[in-house]
Each structure stands twice: as C-alpha cells, then as structure tokens.
Protein backbone atom coordinates (compact mmCIF):
# COMPACT_ATOMS: atom_id res chain seq x y z
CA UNK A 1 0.89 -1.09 -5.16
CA UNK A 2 -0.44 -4.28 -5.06
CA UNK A 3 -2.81 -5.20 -2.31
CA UNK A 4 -2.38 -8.75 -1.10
CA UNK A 5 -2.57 -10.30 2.45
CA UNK A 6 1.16 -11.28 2.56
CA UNK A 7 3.68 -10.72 5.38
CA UNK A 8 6.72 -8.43 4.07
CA UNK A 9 10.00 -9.81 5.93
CA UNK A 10 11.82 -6.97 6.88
CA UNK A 11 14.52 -9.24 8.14
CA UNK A 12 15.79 -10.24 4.09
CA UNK A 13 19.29 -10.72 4.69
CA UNK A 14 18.42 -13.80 7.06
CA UNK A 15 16.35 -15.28 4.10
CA UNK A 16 18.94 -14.76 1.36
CA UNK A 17 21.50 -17.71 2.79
CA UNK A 18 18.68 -19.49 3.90
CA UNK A 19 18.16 -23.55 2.73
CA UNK A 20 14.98 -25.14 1.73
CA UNK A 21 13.12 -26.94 4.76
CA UNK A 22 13.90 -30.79 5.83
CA UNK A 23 11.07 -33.20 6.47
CA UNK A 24 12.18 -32.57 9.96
CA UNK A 25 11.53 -29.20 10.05
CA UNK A 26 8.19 -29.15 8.06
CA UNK A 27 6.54 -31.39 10.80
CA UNK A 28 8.00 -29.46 13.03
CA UNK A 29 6.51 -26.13 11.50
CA UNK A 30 2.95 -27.70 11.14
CA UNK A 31 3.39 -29.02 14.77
CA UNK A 32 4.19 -25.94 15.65
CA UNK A 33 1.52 -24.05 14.12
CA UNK A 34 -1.18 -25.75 15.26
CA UNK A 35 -0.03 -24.48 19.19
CA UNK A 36 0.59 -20.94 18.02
CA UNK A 37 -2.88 -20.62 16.81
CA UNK A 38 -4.44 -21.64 19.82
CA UNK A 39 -2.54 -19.25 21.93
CA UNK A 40 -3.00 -16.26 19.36
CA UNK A 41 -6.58 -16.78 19.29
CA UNK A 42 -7.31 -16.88 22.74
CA UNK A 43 -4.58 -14.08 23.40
CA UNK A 44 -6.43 -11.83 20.82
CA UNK A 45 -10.05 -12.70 22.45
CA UNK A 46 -11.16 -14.44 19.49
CA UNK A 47 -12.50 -17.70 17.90
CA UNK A 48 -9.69 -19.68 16.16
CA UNK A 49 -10.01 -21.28 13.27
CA UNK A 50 -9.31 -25.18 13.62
CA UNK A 51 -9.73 -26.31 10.02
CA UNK A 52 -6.84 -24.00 8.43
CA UNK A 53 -4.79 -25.84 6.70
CA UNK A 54 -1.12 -25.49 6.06
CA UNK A 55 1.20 -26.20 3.07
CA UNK A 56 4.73 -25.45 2.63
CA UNK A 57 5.21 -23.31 -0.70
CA UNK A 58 8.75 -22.65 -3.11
CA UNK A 59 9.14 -19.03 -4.97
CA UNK A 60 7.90 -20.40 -7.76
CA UNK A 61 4.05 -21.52 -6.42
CA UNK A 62 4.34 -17.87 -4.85
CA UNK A 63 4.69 -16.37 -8.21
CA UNK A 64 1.64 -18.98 -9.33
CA UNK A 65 -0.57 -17.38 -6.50
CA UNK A 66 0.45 -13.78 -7.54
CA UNK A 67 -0.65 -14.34 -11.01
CA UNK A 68 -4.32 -15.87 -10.23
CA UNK A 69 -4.10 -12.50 -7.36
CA UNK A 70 -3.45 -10.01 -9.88
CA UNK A 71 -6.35 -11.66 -12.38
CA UNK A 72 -8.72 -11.98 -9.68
CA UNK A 73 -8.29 -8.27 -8.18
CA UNK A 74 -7.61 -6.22 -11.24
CA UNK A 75 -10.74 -5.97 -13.74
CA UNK A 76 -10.09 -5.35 -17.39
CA UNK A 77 -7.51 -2.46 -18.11
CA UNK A 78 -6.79 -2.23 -14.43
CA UNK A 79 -3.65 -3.43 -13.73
CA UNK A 80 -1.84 -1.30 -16.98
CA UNK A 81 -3.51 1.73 -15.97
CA UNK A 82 -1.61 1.25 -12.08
CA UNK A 83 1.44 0.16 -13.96
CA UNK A 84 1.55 3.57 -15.91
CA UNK A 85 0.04 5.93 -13.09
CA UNK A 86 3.29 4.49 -11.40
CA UNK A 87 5.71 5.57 -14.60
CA UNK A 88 3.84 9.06 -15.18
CA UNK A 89 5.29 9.39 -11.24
CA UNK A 90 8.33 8.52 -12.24
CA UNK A 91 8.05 5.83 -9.51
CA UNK A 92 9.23 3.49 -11.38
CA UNK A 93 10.98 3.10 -14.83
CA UNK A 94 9.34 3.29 -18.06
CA UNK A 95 11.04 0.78 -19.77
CA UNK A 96 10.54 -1.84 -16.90
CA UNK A 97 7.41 -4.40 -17.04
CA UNK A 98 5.42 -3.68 -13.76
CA UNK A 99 3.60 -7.44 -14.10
CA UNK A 100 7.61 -9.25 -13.57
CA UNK A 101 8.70 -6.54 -11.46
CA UNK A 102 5.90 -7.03 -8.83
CA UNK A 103 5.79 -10.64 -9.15
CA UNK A 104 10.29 -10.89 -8.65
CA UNK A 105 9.68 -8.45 -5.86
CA UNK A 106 7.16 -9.82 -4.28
CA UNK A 107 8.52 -13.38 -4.63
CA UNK A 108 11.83 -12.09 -2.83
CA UNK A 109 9.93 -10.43 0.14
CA UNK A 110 7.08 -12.89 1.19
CA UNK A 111 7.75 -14.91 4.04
CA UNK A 112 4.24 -16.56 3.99
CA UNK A 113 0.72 -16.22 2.92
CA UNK A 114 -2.98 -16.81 3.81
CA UNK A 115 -5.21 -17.45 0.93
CA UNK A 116 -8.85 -17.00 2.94
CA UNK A 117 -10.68 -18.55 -0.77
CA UNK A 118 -9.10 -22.01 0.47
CA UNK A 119 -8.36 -21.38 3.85
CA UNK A 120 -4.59 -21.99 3.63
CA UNK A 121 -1.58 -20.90 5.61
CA UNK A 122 1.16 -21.52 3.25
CA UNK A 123 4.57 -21.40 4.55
CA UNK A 124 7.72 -20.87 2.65
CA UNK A 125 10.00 -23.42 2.71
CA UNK A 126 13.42 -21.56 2.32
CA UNK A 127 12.75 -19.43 5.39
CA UNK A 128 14.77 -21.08 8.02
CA UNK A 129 13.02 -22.67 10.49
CA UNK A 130 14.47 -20.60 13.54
CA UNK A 131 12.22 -17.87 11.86
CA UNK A 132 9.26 -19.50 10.72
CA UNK A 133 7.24 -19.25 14.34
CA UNK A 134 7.22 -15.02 14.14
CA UNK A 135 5.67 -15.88 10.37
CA UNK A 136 3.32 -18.18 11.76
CA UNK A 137 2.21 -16.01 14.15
CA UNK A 138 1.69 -12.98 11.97
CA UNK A 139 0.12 -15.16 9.05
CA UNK A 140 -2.15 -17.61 11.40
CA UNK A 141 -3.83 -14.60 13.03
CA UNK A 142 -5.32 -13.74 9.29
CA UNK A 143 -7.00 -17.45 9.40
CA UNK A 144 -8.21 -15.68 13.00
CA UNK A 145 -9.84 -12.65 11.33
CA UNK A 146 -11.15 -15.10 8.67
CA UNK A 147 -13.28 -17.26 11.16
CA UNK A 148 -14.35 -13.94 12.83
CA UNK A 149 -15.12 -11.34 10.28
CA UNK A 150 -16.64 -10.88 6.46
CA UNK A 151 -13.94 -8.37 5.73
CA UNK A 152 -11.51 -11.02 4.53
CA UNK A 153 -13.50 -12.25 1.62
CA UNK A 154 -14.49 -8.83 0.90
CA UNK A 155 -11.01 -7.34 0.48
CA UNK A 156 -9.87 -10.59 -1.47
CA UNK A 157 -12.88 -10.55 -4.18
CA UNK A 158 -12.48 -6.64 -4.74
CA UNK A 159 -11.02 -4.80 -7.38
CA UNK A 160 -8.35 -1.66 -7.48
CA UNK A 161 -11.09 0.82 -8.78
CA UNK A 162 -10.50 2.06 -5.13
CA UNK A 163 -7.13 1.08 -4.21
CA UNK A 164 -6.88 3.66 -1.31
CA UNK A 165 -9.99 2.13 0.71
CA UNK A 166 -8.92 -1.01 -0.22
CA UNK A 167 -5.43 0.11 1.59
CA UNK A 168 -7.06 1.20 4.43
CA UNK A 169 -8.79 -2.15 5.29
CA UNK A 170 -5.76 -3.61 4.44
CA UNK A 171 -3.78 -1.38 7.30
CA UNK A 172 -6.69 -2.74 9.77
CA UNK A 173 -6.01 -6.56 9.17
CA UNK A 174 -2.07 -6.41 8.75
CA UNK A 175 -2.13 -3.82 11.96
CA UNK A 176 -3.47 -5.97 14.00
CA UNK A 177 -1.98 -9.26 12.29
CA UNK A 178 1.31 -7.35 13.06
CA UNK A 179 0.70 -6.68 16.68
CA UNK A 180 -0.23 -10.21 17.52
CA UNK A 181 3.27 -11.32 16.10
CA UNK A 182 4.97 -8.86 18.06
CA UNK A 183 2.90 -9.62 21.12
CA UNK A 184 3.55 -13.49 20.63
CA UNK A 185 6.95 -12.95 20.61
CA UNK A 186 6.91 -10.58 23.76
CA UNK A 187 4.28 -11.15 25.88
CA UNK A 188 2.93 -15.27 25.16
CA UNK A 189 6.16 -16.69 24.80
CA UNK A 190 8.86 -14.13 27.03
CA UNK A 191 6.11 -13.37 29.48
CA UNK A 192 6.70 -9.86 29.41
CA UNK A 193 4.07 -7.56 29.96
CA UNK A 194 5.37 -4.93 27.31
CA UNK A 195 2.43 -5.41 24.67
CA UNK A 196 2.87 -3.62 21.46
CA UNK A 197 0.70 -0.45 22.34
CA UNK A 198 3.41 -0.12 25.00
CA UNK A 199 6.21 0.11 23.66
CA UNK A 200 7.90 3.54 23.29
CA UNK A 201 8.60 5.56 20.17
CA UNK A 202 6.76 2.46 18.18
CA UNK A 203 6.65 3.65 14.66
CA UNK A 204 10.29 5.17 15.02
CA UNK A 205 11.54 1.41 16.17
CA UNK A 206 9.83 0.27 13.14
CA UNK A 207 11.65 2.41 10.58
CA UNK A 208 14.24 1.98 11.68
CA UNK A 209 14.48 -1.46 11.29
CA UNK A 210 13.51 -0.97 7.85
CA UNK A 211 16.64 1.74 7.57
CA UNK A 212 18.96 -0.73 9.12
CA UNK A 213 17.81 -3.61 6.97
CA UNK A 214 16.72 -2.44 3.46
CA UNK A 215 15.52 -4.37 0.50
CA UNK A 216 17.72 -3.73 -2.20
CA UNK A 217 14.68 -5.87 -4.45
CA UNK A 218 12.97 -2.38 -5.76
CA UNK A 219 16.64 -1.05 -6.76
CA UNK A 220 16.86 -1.86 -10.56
CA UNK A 221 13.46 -0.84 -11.37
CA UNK A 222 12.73 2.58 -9.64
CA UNK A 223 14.53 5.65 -8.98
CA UNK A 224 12.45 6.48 -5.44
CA UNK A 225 12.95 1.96 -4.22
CA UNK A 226 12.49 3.95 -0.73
CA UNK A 227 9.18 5.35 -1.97
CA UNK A 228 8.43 1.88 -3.10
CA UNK A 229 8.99 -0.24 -0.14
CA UNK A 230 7.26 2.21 2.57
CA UNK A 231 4.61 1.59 -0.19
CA UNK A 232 4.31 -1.85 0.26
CA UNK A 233 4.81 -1.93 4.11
CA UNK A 234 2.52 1.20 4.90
CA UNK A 235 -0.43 -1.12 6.44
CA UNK A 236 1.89 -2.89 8.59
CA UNK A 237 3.91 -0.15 9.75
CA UNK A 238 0.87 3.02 10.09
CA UNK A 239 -1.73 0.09 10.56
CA UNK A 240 -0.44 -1.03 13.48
CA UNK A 241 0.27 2.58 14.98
CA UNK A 242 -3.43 3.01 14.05
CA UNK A 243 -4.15 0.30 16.21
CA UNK A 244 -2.39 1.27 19.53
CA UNK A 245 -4.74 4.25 20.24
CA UNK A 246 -7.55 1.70 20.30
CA UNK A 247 -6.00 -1.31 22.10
CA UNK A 248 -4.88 1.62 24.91
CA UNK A 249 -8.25 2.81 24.73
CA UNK A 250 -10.68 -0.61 25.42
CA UNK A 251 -7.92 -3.55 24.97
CA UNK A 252 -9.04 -6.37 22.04
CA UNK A 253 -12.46 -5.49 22.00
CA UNK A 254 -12.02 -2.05 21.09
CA UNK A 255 -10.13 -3.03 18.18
CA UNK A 256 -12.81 -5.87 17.41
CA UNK A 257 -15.57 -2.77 17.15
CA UNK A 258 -13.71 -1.31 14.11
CA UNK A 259 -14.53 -4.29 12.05
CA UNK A 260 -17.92 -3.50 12.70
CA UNK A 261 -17.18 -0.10 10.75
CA UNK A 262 -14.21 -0.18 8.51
CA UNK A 263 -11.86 2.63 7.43
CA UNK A 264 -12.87 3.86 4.40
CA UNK A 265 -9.63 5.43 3.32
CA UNK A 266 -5.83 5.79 4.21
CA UNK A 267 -6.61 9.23 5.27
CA UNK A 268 -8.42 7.50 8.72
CA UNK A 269 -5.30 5.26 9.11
CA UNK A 270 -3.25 8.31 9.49
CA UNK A 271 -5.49 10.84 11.27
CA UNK A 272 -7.61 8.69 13.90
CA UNK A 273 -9.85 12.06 14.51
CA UNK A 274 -10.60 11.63 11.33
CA UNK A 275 -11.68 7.65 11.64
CA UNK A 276 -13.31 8.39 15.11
CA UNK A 277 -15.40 11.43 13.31
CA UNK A 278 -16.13 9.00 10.65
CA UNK A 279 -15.07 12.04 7.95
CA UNK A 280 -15.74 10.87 4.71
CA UNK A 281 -13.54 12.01 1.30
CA UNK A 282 -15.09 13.81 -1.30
CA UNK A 283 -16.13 11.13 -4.12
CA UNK A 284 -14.71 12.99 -7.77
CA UNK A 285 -16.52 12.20 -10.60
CA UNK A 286 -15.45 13.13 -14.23
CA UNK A 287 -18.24 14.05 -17.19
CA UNK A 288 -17.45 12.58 -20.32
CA UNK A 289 -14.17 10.71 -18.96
CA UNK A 290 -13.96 8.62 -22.01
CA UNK A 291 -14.13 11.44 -24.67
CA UNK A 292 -12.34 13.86 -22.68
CA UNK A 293 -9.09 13.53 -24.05
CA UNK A 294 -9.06 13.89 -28.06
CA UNK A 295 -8.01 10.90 -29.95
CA UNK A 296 -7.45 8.71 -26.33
CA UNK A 297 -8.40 5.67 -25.00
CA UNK A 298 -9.83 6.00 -21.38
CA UNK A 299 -7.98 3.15 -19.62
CA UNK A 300 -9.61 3.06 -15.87
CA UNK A 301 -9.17 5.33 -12.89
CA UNK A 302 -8.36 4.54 -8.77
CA UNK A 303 -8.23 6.55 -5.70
CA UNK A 304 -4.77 7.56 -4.48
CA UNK A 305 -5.15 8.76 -1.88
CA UNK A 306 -3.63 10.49 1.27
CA UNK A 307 -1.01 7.32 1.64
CA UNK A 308 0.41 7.61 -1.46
CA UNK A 309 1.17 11.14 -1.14
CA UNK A 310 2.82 10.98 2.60
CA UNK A 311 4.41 8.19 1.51
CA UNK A 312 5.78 10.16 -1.62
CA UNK A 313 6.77 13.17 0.11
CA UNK A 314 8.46 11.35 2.94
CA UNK A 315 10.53 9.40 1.07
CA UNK A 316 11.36 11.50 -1.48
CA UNK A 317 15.17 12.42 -2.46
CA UNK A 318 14.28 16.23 -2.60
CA UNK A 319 14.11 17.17 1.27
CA UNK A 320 12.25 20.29 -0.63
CA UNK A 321 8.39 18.31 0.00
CA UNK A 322 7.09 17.97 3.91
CA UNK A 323 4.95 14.87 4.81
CA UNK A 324 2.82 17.59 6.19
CA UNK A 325 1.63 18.39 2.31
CA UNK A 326 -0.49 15.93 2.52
CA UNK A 327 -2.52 16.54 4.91
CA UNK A 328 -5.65 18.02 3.84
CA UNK A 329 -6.33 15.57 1.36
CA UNK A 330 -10.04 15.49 0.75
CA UNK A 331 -10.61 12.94 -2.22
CA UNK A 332 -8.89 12.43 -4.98
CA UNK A 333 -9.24 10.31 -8.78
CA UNK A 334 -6.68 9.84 -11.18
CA UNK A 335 -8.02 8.93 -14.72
CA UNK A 336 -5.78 6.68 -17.53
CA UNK A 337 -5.58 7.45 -20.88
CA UNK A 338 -4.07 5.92 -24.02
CA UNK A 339 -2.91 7.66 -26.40
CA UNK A 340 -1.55 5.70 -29.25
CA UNK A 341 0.90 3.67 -26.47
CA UNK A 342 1.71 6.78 -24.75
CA UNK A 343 -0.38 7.37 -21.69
CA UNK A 344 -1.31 10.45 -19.78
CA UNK A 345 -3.42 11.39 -16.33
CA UNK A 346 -5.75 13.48 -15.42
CA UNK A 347 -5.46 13.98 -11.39
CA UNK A 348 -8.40 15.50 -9.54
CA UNK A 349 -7.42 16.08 -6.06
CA UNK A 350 -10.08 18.28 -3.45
CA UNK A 351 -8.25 19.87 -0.20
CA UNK A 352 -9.66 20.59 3.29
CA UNK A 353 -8.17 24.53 2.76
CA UNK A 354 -6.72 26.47 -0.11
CA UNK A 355 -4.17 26.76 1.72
CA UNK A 356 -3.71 22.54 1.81
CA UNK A 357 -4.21 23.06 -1.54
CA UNK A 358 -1.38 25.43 -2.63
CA UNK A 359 1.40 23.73 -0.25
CA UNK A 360 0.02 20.06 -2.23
CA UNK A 361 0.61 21.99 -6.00
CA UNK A 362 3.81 23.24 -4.66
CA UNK A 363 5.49 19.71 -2.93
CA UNK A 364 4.10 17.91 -6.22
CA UNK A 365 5.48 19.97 -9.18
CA UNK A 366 8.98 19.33 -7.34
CA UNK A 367 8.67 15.88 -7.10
CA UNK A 368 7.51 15.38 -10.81
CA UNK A 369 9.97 17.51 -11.86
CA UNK A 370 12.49 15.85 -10.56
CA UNK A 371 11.01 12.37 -11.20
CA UNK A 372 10.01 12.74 -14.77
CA UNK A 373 11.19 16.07 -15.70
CA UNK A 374 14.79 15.51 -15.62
CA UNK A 375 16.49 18.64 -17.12
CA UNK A 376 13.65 20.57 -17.98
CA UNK A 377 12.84 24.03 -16.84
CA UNK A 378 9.89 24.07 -14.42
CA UNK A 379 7.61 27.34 -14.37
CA UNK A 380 6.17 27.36 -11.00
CA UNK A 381 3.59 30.22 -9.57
CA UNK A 382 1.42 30.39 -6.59
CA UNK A 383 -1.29 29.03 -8.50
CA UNK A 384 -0.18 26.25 -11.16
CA UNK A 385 2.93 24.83 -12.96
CA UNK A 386 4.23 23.45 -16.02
CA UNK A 387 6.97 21.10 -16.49
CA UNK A 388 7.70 20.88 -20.25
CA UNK A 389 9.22 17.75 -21.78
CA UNK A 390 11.38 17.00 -24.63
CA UNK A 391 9.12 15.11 -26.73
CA UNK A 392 6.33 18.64 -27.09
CA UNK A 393 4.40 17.05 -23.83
CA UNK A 394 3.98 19.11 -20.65
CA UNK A 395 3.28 18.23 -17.02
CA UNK A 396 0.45 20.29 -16.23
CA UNK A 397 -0.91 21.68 -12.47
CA UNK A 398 -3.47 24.05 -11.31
CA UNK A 399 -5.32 25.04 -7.75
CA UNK A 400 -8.62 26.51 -8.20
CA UNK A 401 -9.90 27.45 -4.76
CA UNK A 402 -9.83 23.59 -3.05
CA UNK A 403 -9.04 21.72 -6.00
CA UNK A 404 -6.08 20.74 -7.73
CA UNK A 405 -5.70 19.29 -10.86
CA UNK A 406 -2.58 17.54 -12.42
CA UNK A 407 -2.67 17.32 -16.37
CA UNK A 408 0.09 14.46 -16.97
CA UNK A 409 1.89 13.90 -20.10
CA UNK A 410 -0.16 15.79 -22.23
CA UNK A 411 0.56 17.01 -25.55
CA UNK A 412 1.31 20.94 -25.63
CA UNK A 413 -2.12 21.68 -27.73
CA UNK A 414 -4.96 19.46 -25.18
CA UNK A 415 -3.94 21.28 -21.97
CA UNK A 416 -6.03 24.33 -22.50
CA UNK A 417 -8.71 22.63 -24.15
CA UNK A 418 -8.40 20.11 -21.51
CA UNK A 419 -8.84 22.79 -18.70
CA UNK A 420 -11.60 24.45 -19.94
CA UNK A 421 -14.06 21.95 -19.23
CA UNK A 422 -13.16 22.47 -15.48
C-alpha cells in the first residue's frame, strides 16, 4: 500500500454526514491548534515546532497532494509493478485501476495531513469541528518529529524499492503520532493518569474499533477490503503496540533513542526481540532479473515483507492460514514482469527454519488459490504446489531447504526453465 504520513479516521460514519467548516470554526481550529501543539510538545519531551503552518483542505486538494505523493515516491515503473503484485494476490481486482482506487480511498479516509516539504498541517474542512482537536493532535505531533528528527524528510523523498522498511519507519512515526492523540485526549485534557502504554488489552481495543466501525471504501474493488484496510492502518495500530514496550521501559526518552536507530523492517515492528537484537533480513538478489523471464519486460521489484504476510493471513476469509505463518520471515523480493500486458512474479522469500518455511508454502498456496485460483484444482505436497489456471498459466511454489519461491502467473512452458536457474 501506499506509504503516506496521513491519519486514517477510523471513526468514518461521523465524517460521512459531516458539513464543510464555517469561518467560525476555521479560526477556531487554527486557534485551537496553535494550544494543542504546545501542550503535545512539551507532553512528549520535545521541541515544538512554532512556524507550522496550517491550511484547511477539500477532497479534491487531497486528491491534488496524492498525485504529486505518488510521483514523488514511486520511480519509473514503480507504482504499476505494486498495482499488479496487488492483482497477482488477488488483493484486489484485475479489472480495477489501482491509481483512482487509492486516490477515492484515500480521499474518503484522511482526516488530515502533514506535508514536512512545506511544513503544513492541513486540515480537512468537512470533518466536523467537534472532531477536529483528536486530528490535530495526531497530525501536529508529525510537525513535532519534523523539528526533532531527519527521518521525516527521509521517508518523504524515498522510493517503494523497499516498501517494507519504508513501513517500518512509518509504524515508528504514526506509533508514536498515535499515542500522543490518545494521550491528549486522556491524560492532557481529562487528567487521567491512564497513558496509552497503560491501558489494558491495547491492540484488542483497537481492532475492535476497527470491527465495530468498518470502512466499506475498499468494498467494490477487492475481494479481501479486510486485508486491505489492516493494510493501510498496520503502522498505527502494531506501531503503536511497538511503542508501549519502550515508553514502559524508559518513558519519552526511550522512545526518542529509536530514532537514533530506525527499524529496518516490519519484521522489528512485530517482534521487538528482534528490533532490540538489531536482526537484520536477508537482502535477495536476482542474477540476470531482466532476462530471466523469456520474452518479458522486468518491471521493478519491492520488499514485502513480514507485514504483508500477517496481515494476509489474519485477515484472510479461509480460517485455513495462522498469523503464526509468518513468522520466520527472513527477507524476501518480489520481481515484476511484463509480458505482453499480462504480468507475472517471481517471489523469493528466505525463512528462519525449514520448518517456517513449509508452514509459509502451505498458508500461501491456500490463499492464492482461493484468491486467484477460483475453481481450479490445486496440487499441493509437502514441498511445492501448483495452482493451474484457465488461460494455460500456473501458480507456481517451491521450498528448498529455507527458501521459498512463488512462480506467479507463468505460462505452463517457463516454470521449469524458470526453476532451474535456482
């Protein structure tokens, strides 16, 4: 999905009867703004940043800002290869276009944005203005990590060629952007003294907000919309449950150490041994990626990484995958091909155990076939399937010791070929 430093308002049926702002209520919301980030800033133990500047913004200018987003974070091919790595899923439908899906999705979620290139807390005017000061909160405290830290301008001017690291950094800063909000609302303004790493059963409270209040946004373009939105909210959800081990830990400052070294994938967000250990993944590098596939264009590649699969397999419709499959992910690289305007994948994925490895081929081949394979008969062994389509192309898996690799979309006659030069 597409990484952008936007809060996702769970709360949508409060914005759908909602009325654009007053005059009234825009000075109101600047006024108001202006007090909240003093009191998050000092509350969080950090500088605040006195020149942000604020700007209400329609659906439409949000749909601007994704477009000059989506330019200036996707490089060349980018973008298509993530739309079809999300239709050779089966995540979302192949006839829909990804760019106006993302974009009307998007537009319908956002509550508010901070662009850090201009410094600009823009605030959406058809939010009503009894909600606006939880936005503020949440969004303001990104102007906060702006002043303090180089990691906002870094995760802005990257591209996708690693989306999953570029997840991971995004779990830090909407973590912690989320736990002010919810400690502005609690502690600053109710005087209560549950803070957010208090609270019990934390990540269970959060979905089930989400259950109680769905989007219905992702529901005309995807089969898995449940898959899709714990996509999108994953770094505010798991970033801020990342978060509470550390604020229990050593408080602000312990959290303010981590910018000092980032998580370098989702894999740390979800296993904090693993960030504390500082366990790296295994980087995956393909020989002759652009001639591998006969008679195909190479398109780009991205890390999926571990979030992608949990997320997958614990949202699935199945109830035959466990989120526990993906554990064990190691590193992984999914190369784009295109071949004559039908694409195919190759998916390199390296597992702590063989064992990691074997439950991963298994949980996958049932989610693809069901995803993409429809009525077609699935041959599955303890080592590898094959999922064959209608149109003489196969869905393709085999573990090899700690590796997996997932052929996808292939015609019948490249898999072997294909496999050999593994």
């Amino acid at each position: 999905m597409l990484k952008l430093l936007i809060t996702i308002f769970i709360l949508t049926s409060f914005i759908i009867y909602s009325k654009e702002l007053s005059l009234k209520d825009k000075n109101e919301v600047f006024k108001k703004a202006d007090d909240i980030m003093l009191k998050i800033s000092k509350y969080g133990e950090r500088k605040p940043n006195l020149t942000v500047k604020k700007s209400l913004t329609s659906k439409k200018d949000v749909i601007k800002y994704l477009d000059s987003e989506i330019k200036a974070q996707y490089s060349e091919n980018q973008f298509l290869a993530e739309e079809q790595i999300m239709k050779l899923f089966g995540l979302i439908n192949k006839d829909v276009n990804y760019l106006k899906a993302i974009k009307y999705v998007l537009s319908q979620e956002v509550a508010g944005y901070y662009n850090p290139k201009n410094n600009t807390m823009y605030i959406a005017d058809w939010i009503p203005i009894a909600l606006q000061e939880i936005v503020l909160a949440h969004e303001l405290f990104h102007a906060v990590q702006k002043e303090n830290y180089k990691v906002m301008d870094k995760i802005m001017n990257s591209d996708n060629s690693n989306s999953d690291e570029k997840l991971a950094i995004s779990s830090l800063l909407e973590g912690e952007a989320t736990a002010i909000m919810m400690d502005y609302e609690m502690v600053i303004k109710k005087k209560s003294n549950m803070s957010f790493e208090k609270v019990p059963m934390l990540e269970f409270m959060l979905n089930m907000s989400m259950a109680m209040s769905p989007s219905k946004s992702f529901n005309k373009y995807s089969k898995y919309p449940q898959v899709m939105m714990a996509m999108m909210v994953f770094p505010y959800i798991k970033g801020l449950v990342f978060l509470t081990h550390f604020k229990k830990a050593g408080g602000w400052k312990a959290i303010d150490k981590i910018y000092k070294r980032l998580p370098i994938s989702t894999e740390q967000i979800l296993h904090i041994d693993k960030y504390i250990s500082n366990e790296k993944p295994i980087k995956i590098k393909l020989k002759n990626k652009e001639t591998l596939i006969k008679n195909c264009k190479y398109l780009g590649e991205s890390v999926l990484g571990e979030a992608s699969l949990y997320t997958i397999f614990q949202h699935d419709k199945l109830n035959e995958t466990n989120i526990s499959d993906a554990d064990g992910w190691n590193g992984d690289k999914i190369y784009v091909y295109d071949c004559n305007k039908t694409y195919s994948a190759i998916f390199i994925t390296q597992w702590d155990t063989v064992k990691d490895a074997s439950e991963f081929l298994s949980s996958i081949a049932k989610f693809l076939n069901d995803s993409v394979g429809k009525n077609s008969q699935i041959k599955l062994k303890s080592n590898s399937f094959k999922i064959s389509l209608k149109n003489n192309k196969q869905y393709y898996g085999l573990a090899n010791n700690k590796r997996v690799i997932v052929l996808l979309n292939l015609n019948n006659s490249l898999i072997k070929p294909i496999l050999s030069k593994f």
